[in-house]
N, C-alpha and C. Protein backbone atom coordinates (compact mmCIF):
# COMPACT_ATOMS: atom_id res chain seq x y z
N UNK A 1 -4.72 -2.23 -6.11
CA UNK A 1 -4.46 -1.71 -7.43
C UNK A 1 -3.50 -2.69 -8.11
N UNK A 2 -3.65 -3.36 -9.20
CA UNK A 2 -3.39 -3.94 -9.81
C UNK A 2 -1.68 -3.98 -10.67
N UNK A 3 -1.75 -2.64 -11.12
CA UNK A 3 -0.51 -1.72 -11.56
C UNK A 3 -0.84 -0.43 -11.11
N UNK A 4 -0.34 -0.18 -10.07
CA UNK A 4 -0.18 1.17 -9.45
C UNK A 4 1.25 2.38 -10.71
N UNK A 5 1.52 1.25 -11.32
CA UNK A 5 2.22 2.60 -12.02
C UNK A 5 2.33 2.62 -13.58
N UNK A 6 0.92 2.21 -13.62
CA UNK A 6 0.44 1.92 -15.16
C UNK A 6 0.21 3.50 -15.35
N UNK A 7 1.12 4.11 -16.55
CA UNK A 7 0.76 5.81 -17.00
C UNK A 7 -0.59 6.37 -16.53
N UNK A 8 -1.80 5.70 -17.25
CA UNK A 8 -2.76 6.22 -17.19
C UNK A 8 -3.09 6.70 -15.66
N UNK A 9 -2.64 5.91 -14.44
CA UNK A 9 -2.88 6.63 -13.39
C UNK A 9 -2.63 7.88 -13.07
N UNK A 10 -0.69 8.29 -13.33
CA UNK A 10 -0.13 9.37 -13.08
C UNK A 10 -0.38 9.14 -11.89
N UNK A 11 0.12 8.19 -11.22
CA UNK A 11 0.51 8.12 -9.78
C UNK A 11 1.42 9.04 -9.26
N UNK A 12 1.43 9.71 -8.36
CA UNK A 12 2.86 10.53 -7.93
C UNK A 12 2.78 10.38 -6.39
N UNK A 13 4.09 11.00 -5.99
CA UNK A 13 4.52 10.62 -4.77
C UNK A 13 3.86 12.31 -4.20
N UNK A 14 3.39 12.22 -2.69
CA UNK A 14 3.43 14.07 -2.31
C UNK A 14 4.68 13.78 -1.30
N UNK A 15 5.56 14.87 -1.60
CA UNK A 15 6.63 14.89 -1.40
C UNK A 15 6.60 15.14 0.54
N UNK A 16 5.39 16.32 0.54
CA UNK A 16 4.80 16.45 2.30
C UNK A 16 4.49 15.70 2.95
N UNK A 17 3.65 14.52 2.76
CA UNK A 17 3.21 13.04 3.21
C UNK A 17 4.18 11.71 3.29
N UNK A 18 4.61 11.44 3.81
CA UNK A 18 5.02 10.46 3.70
C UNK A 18 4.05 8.98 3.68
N UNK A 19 4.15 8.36 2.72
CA UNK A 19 3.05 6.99 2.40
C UNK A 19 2.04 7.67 1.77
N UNK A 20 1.50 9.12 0.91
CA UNK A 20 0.79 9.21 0.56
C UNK A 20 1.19 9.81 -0.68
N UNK A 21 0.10 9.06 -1.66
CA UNK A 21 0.03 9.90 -3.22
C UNK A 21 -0.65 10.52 -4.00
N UNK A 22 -0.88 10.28 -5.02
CA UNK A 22 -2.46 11.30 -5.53
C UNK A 22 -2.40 10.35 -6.93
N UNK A 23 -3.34 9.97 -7.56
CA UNK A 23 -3.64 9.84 -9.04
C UNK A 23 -4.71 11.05 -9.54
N UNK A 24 -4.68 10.78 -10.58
CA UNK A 24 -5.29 11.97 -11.80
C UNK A 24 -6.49 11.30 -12.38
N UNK A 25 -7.68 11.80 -11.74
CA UNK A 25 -8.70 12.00 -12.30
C UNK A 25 -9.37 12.35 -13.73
N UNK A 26 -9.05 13.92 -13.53
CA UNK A 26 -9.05 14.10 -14.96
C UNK A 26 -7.81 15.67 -14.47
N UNK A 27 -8.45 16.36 -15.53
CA UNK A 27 -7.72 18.08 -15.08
C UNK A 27 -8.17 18.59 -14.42
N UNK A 28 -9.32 18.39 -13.23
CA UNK A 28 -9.21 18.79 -12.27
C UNK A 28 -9.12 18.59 -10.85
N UNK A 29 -9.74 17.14 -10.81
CA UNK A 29 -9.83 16.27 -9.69
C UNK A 29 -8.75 15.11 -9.48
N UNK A 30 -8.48 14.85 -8.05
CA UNK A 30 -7.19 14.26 -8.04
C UNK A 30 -7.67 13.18 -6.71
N UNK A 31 -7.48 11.97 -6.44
CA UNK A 31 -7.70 11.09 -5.28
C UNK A 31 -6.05 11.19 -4.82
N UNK A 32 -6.25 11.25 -3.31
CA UNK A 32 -5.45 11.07 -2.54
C UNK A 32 -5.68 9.64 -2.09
N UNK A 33 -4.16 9.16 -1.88
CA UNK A 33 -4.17 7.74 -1.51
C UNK A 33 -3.18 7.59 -0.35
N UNK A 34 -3.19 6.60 0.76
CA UNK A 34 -2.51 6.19 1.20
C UNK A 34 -1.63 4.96 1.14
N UNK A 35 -0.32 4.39 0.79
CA UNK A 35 -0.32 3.24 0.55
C UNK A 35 -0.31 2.29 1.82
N UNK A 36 -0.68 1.10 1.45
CA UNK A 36 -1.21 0.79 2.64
C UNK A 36 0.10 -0.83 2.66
N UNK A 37 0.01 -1.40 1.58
CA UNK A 37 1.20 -2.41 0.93
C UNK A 37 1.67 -2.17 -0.16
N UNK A 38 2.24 -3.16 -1.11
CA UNK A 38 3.24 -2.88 -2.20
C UNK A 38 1.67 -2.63 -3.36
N UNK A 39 1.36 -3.19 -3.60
CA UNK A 39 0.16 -2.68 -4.07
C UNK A 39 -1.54 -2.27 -3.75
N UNK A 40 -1.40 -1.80 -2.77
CA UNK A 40 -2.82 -1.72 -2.05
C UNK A 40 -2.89 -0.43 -1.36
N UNK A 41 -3.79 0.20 -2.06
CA UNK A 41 -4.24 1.65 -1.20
C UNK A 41 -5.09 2.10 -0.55
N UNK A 42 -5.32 2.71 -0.12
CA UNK A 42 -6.58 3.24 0.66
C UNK A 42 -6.83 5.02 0.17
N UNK A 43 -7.99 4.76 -0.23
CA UNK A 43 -8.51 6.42 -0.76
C UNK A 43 -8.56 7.03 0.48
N UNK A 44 -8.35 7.85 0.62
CA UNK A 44 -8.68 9.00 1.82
C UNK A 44 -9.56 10.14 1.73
N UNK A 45 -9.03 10.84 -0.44
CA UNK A 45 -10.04 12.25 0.02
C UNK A 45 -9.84 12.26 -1.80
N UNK A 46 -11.18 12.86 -2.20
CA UNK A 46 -11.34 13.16 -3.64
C UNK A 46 -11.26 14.90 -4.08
N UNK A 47 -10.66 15.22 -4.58
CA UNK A 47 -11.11 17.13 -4.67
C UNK A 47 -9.57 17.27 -5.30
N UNK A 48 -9.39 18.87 -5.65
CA UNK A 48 -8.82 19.59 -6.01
C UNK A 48 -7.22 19.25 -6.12
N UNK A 49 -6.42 20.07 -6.68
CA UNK A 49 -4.98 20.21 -6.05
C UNK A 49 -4.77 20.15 -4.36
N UNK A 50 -6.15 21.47 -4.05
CA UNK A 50 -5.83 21.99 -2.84
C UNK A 50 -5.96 20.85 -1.78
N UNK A 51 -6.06 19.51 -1.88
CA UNK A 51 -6.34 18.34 -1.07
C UNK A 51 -4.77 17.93 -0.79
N UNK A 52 -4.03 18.42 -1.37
CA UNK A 52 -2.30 18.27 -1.11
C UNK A 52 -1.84 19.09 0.24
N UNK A 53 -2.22 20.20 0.53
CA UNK A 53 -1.99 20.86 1.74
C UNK A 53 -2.59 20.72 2.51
């Protein structure tokens, strides 16, 4: 990722995970990410809020 904290992502931290975040899809879908380096992630899982717990 290029700019991981360019607005439009709405990158956030999950506070439960450690090394993992979520960007914003739209309003309902959210990618979970793992970071993997200073800019480089790895998708893990696409879906809901409920992909946080």
């Amino acid at each position: 990722m290029r700019a991981p904290s360019h607005p439009g992502l709405n990158l956030e931290t999950i506070v439960s995970r450690d090394g993992y975040y979520s960007i914003r899809v739209n309003r309902q879908w959210r990618i979970l990410l793992r970071r993997e380096g200073e800019n480089h992630f790895t998708a893990i899982e696409v879906g809901s809020h409920a992909i946080y717990r």
